[in-house]
C-alpha atoms as a PDB file:
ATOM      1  CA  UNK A   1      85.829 101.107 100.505  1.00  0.00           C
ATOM      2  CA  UNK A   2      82.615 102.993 101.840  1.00  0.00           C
ATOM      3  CA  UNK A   3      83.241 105.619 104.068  1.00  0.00           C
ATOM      4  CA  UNK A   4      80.631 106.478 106.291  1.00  0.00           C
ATOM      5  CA  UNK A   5      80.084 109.698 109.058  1.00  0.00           C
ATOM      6  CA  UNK A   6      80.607 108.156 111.988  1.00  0.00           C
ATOM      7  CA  UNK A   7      80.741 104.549 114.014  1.00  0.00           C
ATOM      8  CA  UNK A   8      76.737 105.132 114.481  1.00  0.00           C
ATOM      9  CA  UNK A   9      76.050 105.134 111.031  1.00  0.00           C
ATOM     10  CA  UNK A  10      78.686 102.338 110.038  1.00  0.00           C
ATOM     11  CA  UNK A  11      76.818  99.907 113.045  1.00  0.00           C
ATOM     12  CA  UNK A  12      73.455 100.685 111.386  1.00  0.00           C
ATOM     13  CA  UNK A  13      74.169 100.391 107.687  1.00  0.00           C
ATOM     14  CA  UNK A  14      76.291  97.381 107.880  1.00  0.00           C
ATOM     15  CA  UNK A  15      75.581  94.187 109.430  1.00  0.00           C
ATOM     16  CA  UNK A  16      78.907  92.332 109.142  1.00  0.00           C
ATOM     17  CA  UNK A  17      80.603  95.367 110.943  1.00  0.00           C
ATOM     18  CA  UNK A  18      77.847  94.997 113.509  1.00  0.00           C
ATOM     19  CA  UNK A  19      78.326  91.650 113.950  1.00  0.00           C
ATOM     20  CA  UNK A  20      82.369  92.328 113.951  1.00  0.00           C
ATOM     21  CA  UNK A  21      82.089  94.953 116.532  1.00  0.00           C
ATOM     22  CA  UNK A  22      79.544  92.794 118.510  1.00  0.00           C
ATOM     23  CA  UNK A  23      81.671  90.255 119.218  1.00  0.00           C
ATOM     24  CA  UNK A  24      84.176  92.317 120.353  1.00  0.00           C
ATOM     25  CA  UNK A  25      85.282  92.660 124.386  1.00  0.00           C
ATOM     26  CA  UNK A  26      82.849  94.739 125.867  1.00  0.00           C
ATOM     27  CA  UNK A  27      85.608  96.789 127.149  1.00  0.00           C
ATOM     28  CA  UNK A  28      87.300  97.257 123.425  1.00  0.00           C
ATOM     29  CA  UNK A  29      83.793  98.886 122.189  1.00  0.00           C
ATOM     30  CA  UNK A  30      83.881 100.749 125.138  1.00  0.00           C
ATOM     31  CA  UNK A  31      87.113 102.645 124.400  1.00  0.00           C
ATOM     32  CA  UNK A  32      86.038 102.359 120.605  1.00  0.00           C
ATOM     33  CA  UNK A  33      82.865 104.078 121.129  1.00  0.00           C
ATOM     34  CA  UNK A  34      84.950 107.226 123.053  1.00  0.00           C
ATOM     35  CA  UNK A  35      86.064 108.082 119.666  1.00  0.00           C
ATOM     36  CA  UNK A  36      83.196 106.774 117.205  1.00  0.00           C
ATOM     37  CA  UNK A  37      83.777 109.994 115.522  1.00  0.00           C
ATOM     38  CA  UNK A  38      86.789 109.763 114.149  1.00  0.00           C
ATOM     39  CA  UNK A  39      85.713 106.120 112.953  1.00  0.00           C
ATOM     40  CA  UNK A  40      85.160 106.175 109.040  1.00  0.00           C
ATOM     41  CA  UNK A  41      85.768 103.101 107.383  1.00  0.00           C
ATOM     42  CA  UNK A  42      85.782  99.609 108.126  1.00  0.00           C
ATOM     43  CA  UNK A  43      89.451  99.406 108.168  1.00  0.00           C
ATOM     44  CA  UNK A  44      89.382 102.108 110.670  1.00  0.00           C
ATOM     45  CA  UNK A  45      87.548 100.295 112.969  1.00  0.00           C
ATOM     46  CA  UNK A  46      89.405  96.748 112.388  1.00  0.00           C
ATOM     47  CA  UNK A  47      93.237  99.050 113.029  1.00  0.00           C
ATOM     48  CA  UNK A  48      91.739 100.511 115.906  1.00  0.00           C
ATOM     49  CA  UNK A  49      89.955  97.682 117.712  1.00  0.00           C
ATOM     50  CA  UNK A  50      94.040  95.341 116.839  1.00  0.00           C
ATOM     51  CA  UNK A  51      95.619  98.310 118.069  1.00  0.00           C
ATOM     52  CA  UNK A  52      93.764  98.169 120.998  1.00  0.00           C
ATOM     53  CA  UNK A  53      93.359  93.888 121.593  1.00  0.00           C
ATOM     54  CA  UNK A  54      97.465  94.274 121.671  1.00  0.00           C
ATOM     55  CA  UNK A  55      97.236  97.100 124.142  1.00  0.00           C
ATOM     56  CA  UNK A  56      99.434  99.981 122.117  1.00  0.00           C
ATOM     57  CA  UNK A  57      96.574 102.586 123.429  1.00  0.00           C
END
């Protein structure tokens, strides 16, 4: 799996993950984007964005 620097960089390299994080609630990319750092991979951002859909954050 690539690992890229940041959220930032995944958005702009990738336009499935784009498209995933798109369609996302605007309030999930909200919270998502508070911690875009520590976003690597793009099973990061998929166990974050279920962990937060189910409301464990």
């Amino acid at each position: 799996m690539k690992t890229y620097q940041n959220l930032g960089e995944m958005l702009t390299s990738s336009p499935e993950i784009f498209n995933y994080y798109t369609s996302l609630p605007s309030y999930i990319r909200g919270m998502i984007g508070h911690r875009s750092q520590n976003i690597h991979t793009e099973d990061e951002l998929h166990a974050y964005a279920d962990k937060l859909l189910r409301g464990d954050d």
